[in-house]
N, C-alpha and C. Protein backbone atom coordinates (compact mmCIF):
# COMPACT_ATOMS: atom_id res chain seq x y z
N UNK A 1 115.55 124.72 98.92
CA UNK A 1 116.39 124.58 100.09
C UNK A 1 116.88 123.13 100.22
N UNK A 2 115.80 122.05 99.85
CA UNK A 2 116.37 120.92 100.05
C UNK A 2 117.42 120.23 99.14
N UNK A 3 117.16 121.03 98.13
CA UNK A 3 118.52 120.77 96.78
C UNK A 3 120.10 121.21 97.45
N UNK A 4 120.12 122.03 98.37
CA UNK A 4 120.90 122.78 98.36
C UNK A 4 122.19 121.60 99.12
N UNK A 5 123.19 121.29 98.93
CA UNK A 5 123.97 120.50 99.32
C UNK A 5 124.18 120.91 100.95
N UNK A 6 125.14 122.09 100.81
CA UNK A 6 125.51 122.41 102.55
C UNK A 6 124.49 122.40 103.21
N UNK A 7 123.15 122.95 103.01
CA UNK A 7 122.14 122.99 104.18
C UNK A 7 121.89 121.58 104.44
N UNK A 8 121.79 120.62 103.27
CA UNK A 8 121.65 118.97 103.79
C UNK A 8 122.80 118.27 104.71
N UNK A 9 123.68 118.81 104.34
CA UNK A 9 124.43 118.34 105.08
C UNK A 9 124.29 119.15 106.71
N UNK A 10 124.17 120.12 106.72
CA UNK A 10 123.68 120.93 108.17
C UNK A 10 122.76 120.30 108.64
N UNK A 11 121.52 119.91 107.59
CA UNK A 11 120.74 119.26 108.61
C UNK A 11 120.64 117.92 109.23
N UNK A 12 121.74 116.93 108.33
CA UNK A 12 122.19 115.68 109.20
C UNK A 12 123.17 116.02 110.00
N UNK A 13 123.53 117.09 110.21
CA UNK A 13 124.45 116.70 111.28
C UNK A 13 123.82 117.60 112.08
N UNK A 14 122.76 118.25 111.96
CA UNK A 14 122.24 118.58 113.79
C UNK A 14 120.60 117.54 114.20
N UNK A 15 120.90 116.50 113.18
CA UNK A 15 119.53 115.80 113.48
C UNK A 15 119.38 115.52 115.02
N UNK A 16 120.78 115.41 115.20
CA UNK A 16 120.17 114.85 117.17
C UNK A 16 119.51 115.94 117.82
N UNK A 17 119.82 116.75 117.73
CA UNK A 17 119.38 118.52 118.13
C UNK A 17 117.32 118.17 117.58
N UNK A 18 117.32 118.10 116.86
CA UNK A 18 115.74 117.78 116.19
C UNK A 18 114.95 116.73 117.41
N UNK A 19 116.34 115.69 117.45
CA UNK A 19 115.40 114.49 117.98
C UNK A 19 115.05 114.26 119.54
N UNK A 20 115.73 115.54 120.06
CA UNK A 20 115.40 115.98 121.53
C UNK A 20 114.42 116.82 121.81
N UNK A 21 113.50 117.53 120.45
CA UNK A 21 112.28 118.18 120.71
C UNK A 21 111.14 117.48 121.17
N UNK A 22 110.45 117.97 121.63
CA UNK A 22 108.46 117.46 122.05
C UNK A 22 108.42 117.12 121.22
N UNK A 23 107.64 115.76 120.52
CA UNK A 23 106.94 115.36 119.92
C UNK A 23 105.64 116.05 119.04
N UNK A 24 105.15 116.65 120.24
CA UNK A 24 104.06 117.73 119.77
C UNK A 24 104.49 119.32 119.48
N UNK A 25 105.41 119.76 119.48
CA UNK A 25 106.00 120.87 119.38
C UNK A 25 106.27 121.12 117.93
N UNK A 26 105.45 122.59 117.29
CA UNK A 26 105.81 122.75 115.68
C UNK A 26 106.76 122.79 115.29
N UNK A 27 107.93 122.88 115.81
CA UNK A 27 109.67 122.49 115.10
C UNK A 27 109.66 121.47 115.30
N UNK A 28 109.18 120.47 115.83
CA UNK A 28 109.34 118.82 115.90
C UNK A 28 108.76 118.20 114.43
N UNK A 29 107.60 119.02 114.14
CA UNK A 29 106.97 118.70 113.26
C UNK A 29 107.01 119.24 111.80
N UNK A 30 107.96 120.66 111.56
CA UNK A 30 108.55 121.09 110.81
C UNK A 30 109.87 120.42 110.36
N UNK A 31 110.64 119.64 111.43
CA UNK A 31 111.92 119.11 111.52
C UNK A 31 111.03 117.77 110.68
N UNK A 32 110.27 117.29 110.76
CA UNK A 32 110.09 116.20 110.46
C UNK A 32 109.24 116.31 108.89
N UNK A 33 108.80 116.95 108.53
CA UNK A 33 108.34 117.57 107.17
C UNK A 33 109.48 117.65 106.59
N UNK A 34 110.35 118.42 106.75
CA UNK A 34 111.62 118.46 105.83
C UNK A 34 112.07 117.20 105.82
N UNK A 35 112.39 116.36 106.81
CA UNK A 35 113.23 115.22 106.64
C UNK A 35 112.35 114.68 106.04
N UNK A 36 111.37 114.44 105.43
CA UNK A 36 110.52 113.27 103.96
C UNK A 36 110.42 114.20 103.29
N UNK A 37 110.58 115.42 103.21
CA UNK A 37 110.98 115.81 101.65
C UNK A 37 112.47 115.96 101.47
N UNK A 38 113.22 116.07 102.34
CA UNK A 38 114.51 115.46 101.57
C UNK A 38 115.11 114.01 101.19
N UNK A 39 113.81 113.13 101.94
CA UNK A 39 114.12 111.55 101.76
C UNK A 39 113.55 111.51 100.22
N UNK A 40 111.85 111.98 100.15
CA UNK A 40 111.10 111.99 99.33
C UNK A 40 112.06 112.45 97.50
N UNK A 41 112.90 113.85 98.13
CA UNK A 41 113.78 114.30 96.58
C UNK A 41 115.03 113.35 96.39
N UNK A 42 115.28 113.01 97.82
CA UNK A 42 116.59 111.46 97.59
C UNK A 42 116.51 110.59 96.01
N UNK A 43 114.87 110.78 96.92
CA UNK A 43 114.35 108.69 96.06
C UNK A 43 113.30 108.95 94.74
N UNK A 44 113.39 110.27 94.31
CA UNK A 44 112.84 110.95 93.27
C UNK A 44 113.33 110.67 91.74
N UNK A 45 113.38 109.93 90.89
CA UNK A 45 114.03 109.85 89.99
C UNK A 45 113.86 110.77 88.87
N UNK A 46 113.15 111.78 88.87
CA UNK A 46 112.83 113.28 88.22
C UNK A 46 113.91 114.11 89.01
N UNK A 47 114.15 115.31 88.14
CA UNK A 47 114.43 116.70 88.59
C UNK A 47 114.02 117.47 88.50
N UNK A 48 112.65 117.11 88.78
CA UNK A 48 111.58 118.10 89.05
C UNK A 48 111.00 118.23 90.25
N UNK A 49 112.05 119.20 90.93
CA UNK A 49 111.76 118.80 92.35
C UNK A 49 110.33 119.77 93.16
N UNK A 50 109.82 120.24 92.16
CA UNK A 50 108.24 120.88 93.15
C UNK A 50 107.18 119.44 92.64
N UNK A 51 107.06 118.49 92.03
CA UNK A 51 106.52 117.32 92.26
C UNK A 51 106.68 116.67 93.34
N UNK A 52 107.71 116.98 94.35
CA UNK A 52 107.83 116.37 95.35
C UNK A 52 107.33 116.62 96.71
N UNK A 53 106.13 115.82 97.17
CA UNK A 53 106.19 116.10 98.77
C UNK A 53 104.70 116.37 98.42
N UNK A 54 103.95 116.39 99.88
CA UNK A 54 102.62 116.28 99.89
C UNK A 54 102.23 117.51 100.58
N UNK A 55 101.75 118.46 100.04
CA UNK A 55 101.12 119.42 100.82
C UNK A 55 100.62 119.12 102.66
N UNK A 56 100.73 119.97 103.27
CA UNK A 56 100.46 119.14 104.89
C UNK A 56 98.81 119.57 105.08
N UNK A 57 98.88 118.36 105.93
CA UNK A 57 97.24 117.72 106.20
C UNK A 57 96.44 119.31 107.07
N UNK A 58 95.37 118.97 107.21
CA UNK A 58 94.16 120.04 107.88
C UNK A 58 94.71 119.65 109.36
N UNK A 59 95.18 121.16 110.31
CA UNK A 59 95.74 120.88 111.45
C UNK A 59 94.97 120.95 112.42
N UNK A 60 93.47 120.49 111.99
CA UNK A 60 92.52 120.58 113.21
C UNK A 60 92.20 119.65 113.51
């Protein structure tokens, strides 16, 4: 999904929409997972893009 050109571009242009969620709210925190793995495949100099991104932490 994050390869995908139009959805990147969809998702900078509704970032303000993101940046008016709760802080603590799981689309705040989903919104924010994607945005470092699409920074993370930016600044990737492979095209091997399942090397990218860190599995998410223990949510307890």
């Amino acid at each position: 999904m994050c390869q995908n050109r139009v959805f990147r571009e969809y998702w900078e242009a509704t970032r303000h929409h993101r940046k008016s969620l709760p802080e603590t709210s799981e689309e705040f925190l989903l919104g924010r997972m994607m945005d470092d793995l699409i920074q993370e495949l930016a600044d990737s100099d492979t095209d091997e893009w399942w090397v990218v991104g860190e599995p998410p932490g223990d949510p307890s």
